[in-house]
PDB file of N, CA and C in Angstrom:
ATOM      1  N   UNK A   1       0.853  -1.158   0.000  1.00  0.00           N
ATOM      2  CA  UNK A   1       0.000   0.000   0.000  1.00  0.00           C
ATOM      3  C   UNK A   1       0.901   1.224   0.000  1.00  0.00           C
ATOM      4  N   UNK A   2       0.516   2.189  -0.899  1.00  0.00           N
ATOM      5  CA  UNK A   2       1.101   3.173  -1.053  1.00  0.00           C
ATOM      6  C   UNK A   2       0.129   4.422  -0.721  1.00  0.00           C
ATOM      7  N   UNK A   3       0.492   5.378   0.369  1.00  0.00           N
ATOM      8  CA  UNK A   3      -0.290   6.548   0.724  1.00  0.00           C
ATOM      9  C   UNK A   3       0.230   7.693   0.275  1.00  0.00           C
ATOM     10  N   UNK A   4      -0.134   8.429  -0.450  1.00  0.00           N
ATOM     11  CA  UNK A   4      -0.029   9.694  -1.244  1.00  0.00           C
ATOM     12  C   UNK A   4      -0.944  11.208  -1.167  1.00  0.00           C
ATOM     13  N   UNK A   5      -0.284  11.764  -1.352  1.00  0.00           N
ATOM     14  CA  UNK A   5      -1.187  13.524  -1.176  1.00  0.00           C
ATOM     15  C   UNK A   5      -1.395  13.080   0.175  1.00  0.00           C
ATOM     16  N   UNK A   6      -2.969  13.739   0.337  1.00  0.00           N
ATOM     17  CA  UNK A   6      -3.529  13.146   1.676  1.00  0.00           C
ATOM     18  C   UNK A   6      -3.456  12.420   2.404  1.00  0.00           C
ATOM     19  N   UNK A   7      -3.187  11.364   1.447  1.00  0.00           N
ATOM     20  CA  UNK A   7      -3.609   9.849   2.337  1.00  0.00           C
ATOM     21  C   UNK A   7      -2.951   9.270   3.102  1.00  0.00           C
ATOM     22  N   UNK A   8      -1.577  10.586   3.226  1.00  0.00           N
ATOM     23  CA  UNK A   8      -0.465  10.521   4.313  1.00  0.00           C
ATOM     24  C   UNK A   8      -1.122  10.834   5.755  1.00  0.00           C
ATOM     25  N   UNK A   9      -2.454  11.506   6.034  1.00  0.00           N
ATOM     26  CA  UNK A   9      -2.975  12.006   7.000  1.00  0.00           C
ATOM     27  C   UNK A   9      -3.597  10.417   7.694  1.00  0.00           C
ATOM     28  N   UNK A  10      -4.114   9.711   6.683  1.00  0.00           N
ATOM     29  CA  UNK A  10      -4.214   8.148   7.882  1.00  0.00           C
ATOM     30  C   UNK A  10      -3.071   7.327   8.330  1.00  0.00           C
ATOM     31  N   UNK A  11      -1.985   8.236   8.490  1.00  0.00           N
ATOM     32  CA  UNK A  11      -1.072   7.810   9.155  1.00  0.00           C
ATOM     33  C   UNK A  11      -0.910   8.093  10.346  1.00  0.00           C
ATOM     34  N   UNK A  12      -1.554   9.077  10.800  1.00  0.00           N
ATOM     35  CA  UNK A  12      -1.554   9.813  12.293  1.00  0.00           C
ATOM     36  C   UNK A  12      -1.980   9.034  13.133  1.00  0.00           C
ATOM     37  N   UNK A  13      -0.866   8.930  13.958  1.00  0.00           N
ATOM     38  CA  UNK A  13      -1.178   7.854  15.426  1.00  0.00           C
ATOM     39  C   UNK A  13      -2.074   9.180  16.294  1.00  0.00           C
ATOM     40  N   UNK A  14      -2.108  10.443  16.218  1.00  0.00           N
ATOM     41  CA  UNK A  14      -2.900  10.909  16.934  1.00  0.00           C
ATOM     42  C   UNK A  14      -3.993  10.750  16.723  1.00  0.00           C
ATOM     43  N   UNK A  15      -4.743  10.486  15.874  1.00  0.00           N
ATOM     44  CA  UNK A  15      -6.547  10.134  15.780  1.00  0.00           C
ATOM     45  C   UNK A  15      -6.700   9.612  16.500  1.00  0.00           C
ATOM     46  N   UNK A  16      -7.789  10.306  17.343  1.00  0.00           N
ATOM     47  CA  UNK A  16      -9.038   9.317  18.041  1.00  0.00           C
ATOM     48  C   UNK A  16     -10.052   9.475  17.567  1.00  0.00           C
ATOM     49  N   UNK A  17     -10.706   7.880  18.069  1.00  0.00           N
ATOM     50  CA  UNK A  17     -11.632   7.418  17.215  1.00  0.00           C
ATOM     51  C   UNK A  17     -12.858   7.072  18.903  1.00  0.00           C
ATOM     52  N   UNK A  18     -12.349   7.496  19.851  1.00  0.00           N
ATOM     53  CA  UNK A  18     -13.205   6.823  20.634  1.00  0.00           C
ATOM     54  C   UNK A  18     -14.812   7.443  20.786  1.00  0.00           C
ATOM     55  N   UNK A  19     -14.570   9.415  20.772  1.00  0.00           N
ATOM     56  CA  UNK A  19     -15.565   9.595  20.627  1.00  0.00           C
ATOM     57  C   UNK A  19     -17.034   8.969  19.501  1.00  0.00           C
ATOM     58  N   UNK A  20     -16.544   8.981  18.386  1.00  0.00           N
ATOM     59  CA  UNK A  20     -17.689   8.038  17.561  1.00  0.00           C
ATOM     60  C   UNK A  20     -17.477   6.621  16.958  1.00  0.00           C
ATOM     61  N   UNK A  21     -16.646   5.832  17.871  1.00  0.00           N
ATOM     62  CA  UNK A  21     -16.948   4.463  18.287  1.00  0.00           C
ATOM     63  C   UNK A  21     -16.378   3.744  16.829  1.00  0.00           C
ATOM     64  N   UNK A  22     -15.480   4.716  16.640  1.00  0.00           N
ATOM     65  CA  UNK A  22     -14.509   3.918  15.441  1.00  0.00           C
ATOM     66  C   UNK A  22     -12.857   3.473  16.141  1.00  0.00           C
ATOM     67  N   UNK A  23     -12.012   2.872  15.159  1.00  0.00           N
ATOM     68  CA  UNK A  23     -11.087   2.390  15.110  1.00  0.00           C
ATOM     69  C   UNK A  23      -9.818   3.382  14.255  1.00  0.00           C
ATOM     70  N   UNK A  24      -9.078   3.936  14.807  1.00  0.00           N
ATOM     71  CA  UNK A  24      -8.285   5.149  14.077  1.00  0.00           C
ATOM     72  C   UNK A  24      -7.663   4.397  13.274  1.00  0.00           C
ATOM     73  N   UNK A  25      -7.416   4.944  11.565  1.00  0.00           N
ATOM     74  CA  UNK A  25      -7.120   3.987  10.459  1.00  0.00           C
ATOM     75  C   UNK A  25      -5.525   3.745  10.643  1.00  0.00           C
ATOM     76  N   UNK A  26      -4.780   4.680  11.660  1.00  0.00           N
ATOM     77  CA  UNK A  26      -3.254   3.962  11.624  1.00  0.00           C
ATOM     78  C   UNK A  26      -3.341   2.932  12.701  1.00  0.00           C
ATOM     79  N   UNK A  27      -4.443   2.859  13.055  1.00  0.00           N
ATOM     80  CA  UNK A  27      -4.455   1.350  14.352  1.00  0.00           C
ATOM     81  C   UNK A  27      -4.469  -0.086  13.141  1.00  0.00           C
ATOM     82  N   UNK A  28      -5.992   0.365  12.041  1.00  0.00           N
ATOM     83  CA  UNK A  28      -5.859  -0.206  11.085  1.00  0.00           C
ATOM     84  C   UNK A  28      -5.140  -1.239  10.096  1.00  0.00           C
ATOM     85  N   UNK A  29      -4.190   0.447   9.833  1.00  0.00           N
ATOM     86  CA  UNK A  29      -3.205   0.056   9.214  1.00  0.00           C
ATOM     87  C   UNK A  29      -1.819  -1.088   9.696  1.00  0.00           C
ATOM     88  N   UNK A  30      -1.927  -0.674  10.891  1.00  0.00           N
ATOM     89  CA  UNK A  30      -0.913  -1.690  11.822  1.00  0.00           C
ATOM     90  C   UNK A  30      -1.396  -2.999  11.881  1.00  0.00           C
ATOM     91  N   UNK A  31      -2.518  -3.451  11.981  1.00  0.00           N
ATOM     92  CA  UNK A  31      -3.319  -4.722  11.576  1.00  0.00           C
ATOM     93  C   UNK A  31      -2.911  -5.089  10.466  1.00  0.00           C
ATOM     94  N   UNK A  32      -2.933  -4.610   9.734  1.00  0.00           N
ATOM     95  CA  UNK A  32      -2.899  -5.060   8.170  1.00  0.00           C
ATOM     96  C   UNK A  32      -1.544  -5.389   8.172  1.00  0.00           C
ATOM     97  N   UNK A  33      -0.285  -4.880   8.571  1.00  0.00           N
ATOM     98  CA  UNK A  33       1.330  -4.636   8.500  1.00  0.00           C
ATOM     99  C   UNK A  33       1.375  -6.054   9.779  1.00  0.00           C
ATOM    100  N   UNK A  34       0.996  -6.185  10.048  1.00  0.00           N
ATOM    101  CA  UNK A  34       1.391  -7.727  11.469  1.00  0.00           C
ATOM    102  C   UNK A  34       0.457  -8.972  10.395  1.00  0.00           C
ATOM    103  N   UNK A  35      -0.361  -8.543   9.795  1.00  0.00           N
ATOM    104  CA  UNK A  35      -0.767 -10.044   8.435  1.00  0.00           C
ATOM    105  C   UNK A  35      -0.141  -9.909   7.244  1.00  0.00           C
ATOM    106  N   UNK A  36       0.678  -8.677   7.109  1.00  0.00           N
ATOM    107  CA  UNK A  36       2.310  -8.868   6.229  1.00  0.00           C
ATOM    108  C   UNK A  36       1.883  -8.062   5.332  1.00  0.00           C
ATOM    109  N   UNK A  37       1.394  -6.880   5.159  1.00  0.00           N
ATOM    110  CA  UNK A  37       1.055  -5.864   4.630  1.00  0.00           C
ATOM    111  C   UNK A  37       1.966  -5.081   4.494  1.00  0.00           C
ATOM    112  N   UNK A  38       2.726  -4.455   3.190  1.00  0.00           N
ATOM    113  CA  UNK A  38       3.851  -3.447   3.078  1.00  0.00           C
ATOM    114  C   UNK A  38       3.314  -2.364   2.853  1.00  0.00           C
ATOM    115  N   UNK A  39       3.158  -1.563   3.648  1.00  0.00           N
ATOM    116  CA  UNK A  39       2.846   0.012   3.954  1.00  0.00           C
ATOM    117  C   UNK A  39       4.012   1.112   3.655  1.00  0.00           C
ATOM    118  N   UNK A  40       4.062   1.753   2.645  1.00  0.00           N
ATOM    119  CA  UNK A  40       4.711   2.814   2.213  1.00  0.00           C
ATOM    120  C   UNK A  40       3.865   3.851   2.019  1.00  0.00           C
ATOM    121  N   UNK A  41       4.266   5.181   2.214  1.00  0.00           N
ATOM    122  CA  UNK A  41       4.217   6.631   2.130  1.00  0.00           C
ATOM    123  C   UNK A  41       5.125   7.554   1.260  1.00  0.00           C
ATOM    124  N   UNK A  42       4.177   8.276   0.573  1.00  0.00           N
ATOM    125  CA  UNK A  42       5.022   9.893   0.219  1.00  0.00           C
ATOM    126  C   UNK A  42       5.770   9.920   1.215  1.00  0.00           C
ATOM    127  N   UNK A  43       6.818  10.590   1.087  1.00  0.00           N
ATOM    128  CA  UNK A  43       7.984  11.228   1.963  1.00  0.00           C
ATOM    129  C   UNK A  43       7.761  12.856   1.975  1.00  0.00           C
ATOM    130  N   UNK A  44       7.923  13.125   0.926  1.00  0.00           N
ATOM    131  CA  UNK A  44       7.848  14.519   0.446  1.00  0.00           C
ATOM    132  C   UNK A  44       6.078  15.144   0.596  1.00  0.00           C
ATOM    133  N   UNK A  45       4.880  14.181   0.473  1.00  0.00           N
ATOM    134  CA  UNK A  45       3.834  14.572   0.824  1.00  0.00           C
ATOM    135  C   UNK A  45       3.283  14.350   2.253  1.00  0.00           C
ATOM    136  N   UNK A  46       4.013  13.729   2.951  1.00  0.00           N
ATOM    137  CA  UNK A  46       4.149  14.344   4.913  1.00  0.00           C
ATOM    138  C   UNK A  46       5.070  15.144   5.072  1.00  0.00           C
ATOM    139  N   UNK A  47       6.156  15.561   4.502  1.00  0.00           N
ATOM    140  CA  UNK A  47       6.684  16.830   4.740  1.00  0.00           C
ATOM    141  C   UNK A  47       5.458  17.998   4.402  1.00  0.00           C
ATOM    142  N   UNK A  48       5.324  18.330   3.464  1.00  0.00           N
ATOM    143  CA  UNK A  48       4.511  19.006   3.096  1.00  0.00           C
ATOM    144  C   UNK A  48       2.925  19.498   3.822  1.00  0.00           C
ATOM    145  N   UNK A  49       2.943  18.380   4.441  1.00  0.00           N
ATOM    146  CA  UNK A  49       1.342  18.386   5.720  1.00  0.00           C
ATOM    147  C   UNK A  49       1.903  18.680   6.806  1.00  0.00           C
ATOM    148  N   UNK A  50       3.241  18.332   6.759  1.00  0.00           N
ATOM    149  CA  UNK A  50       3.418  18.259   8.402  1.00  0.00           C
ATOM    150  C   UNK A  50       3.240  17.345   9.660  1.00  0.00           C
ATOM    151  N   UNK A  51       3.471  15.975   8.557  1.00  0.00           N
ATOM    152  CA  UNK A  51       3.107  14.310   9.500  1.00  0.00           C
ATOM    153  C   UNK A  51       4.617  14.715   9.322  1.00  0.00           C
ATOM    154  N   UNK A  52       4.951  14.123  10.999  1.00  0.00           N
ATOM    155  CA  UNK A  52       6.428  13.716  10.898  1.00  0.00           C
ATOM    156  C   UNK A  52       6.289  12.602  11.165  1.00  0.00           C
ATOM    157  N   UNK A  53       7.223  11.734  11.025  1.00  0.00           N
ATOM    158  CA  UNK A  53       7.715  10.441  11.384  1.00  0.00           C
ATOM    159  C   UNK A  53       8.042  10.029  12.798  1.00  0.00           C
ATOM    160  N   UNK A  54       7.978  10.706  13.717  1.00  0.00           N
ATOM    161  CA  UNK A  54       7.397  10.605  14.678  1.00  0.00           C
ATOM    162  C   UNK A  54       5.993  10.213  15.140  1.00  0.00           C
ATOM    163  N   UNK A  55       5.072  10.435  14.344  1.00  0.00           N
ATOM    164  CA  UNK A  55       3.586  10.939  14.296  1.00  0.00           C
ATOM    165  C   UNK A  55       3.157   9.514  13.675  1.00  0.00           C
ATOM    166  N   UNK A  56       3.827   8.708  13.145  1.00  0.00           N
ATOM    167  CA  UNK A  56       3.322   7.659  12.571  1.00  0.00           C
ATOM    168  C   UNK A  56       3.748   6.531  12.623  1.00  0.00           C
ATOM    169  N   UNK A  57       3.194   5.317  12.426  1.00  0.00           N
ATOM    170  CA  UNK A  57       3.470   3.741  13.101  1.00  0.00           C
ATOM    171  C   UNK A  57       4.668   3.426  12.304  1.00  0.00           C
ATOM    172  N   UNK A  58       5.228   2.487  13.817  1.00  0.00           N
ATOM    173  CA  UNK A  58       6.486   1.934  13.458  1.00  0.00           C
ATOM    174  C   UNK A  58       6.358   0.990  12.358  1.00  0.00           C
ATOM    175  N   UNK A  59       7.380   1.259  11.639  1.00  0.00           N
ATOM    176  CA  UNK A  59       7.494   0.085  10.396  1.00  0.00           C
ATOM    177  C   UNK A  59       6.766   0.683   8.762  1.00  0.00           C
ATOM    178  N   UNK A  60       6.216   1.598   8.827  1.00  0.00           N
ATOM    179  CA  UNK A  60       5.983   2.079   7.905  1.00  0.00           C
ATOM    180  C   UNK A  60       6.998   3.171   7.439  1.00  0.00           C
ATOM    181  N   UNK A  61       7.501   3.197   5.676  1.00  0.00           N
ATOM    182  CA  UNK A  61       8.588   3.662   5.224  1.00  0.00           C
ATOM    183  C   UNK A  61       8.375   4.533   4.446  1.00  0.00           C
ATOM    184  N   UNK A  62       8.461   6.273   4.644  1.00  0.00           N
ATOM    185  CA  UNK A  62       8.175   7.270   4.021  1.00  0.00           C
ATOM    186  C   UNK A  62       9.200   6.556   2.647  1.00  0.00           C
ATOM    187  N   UNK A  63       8.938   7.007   1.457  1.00  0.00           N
ATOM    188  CA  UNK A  63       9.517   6.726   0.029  1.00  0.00           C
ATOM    189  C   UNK A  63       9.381   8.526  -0.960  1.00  0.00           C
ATOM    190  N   UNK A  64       9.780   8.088  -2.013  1.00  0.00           N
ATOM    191  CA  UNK A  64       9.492   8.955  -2.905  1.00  0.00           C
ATOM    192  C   UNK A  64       8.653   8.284  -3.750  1.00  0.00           C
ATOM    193  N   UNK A  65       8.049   9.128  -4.570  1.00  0.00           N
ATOM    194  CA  UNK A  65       6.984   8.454  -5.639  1.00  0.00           C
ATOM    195  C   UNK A  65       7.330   7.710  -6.609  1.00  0.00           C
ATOM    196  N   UNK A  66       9.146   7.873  -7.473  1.00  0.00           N
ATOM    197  CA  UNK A  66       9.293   6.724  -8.355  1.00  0.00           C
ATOM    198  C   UNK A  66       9.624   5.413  -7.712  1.00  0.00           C
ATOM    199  N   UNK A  67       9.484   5.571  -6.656  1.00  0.00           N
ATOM    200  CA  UNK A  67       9.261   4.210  -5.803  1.00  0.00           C
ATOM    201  C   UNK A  67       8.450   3.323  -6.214  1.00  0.00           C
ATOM    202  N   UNK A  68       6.889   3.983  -6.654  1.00  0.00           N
ATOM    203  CA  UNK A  68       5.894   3.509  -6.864  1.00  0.00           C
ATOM    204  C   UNK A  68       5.948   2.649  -8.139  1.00  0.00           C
ATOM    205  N   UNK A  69       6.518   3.145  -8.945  1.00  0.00           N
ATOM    206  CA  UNK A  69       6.839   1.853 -10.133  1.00  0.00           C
ATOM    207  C   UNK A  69       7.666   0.746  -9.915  1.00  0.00           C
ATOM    208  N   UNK A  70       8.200   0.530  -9.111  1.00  0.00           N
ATOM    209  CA  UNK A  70       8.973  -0.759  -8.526  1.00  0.00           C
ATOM    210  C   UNK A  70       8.320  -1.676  -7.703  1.00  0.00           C
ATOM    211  N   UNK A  71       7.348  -0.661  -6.647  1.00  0.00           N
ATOM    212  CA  UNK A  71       6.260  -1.506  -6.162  1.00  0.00           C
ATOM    213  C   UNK A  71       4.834  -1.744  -6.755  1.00  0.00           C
ATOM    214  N   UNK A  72       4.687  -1.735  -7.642  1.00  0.00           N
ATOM    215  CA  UNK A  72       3.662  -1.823  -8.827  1.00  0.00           C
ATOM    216  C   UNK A  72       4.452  -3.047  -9.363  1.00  0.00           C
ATOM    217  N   UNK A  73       5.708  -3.324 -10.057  1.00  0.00           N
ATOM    218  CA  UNK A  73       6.088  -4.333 -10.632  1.00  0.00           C
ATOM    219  C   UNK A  73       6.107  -5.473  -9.824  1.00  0.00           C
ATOM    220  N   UNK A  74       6.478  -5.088  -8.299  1.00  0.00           N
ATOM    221  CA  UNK A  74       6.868  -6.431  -7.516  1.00  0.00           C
ATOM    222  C   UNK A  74       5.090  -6.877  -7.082  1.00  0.00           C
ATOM    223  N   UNK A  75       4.063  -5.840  -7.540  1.00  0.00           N
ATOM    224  CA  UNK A  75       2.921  -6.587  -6.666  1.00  0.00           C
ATOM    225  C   UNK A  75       1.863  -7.667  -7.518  1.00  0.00           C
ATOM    226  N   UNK A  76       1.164  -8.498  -6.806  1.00  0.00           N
ATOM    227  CA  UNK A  76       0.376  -9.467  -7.129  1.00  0.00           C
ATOM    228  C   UNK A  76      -0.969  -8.556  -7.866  1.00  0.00           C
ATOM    229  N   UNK A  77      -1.222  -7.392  -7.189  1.00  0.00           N
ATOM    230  CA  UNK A  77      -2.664  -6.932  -7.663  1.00  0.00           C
ATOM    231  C   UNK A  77      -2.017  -5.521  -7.297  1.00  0.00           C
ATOM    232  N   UNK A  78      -2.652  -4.672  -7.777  1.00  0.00           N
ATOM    233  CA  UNK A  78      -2.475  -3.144  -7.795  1.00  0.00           C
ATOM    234  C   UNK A  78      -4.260  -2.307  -8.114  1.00  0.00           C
ATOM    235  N   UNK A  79      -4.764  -1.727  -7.167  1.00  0.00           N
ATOM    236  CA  UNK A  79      -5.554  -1.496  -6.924  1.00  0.00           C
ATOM    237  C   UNK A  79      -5.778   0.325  -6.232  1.00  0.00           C
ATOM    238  N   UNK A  80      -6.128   1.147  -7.261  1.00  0.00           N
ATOM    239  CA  UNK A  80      -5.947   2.353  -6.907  1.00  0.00           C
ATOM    240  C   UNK A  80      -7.305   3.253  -6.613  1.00  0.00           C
ATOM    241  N   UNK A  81      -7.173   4.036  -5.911  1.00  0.00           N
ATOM    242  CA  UNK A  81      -8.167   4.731  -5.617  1.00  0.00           C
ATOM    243  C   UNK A  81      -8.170   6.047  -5.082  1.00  0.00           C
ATOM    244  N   UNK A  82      -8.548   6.822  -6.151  1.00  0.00           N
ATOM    245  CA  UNK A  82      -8.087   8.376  -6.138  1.00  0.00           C
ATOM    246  C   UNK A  82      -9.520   9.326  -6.484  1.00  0.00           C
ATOM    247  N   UNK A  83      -9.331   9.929  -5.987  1.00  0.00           N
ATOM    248  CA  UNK A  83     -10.652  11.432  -6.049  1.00  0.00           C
ATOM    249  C   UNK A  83     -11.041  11.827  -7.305  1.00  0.00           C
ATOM    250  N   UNK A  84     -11.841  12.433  -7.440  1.00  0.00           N
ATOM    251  CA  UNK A  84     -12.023  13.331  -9.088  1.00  0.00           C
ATOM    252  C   UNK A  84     -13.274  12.420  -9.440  1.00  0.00           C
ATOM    253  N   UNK A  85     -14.019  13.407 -10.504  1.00  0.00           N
ATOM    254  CA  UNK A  85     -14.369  12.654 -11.415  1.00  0.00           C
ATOM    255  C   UNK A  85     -14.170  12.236 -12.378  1.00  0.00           C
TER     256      UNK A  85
END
C-alpha cells in the first residue's frame, strides 16, 4: 500500500476514534502490516502536511513516488483509488 497527497494524514497515530466508536485507520493500518502488509508513504507529501515520522506507526517507510513503479512491478494486484471525477 502506497499513501499519497492526503492519504499521508491516515497515518496519524494521533486520531481518536473513541468519541464516535470507530477504530483510528493507523491502528488499522498496523493490523494489516502484522498479516504482512507493506505500507509505504510519500515522503515529500508528509513533509509538506506536516506528519512527521514521529507521528506515525512503526514500520511504515516514508519513500518517494518513483518508488511507486517498482512496487507496482513487484505486486500481485495493484488497486488504486483516487478522487475526481
Amino acid at each position: 500500500m502506497f499513501l499519497f497527497m492526503d492519504g499521508v494524514y491516515n497515518l496519524l497515530t494521533t486520531q481518536k476514534g473513541e468519541k464516535f466508536h470507530v477504530t483510528p485507520v493507523s491502528e488499522r493500518l498496523r493490523g494489516l502490516m502484522v498479516k504482512g502488509a507493506k505500507i509505504t508513504c510519500c515522503g515529500l507529501c508528509m513533509e509538506l502536511r506536516g506528519v512527521e515520522q514521529s507521528l506515525i506507526p512503526e514500520g511504515i517507510t516514508p519513500t518517494g513516488v518513483s518508488e511507486i513503479n517498482d512496487e507496482i512491478l513487484e505486486a500481485d494486484a495493484v488497486l488504486s483509488f483516487t478522487g475526481g471525477t
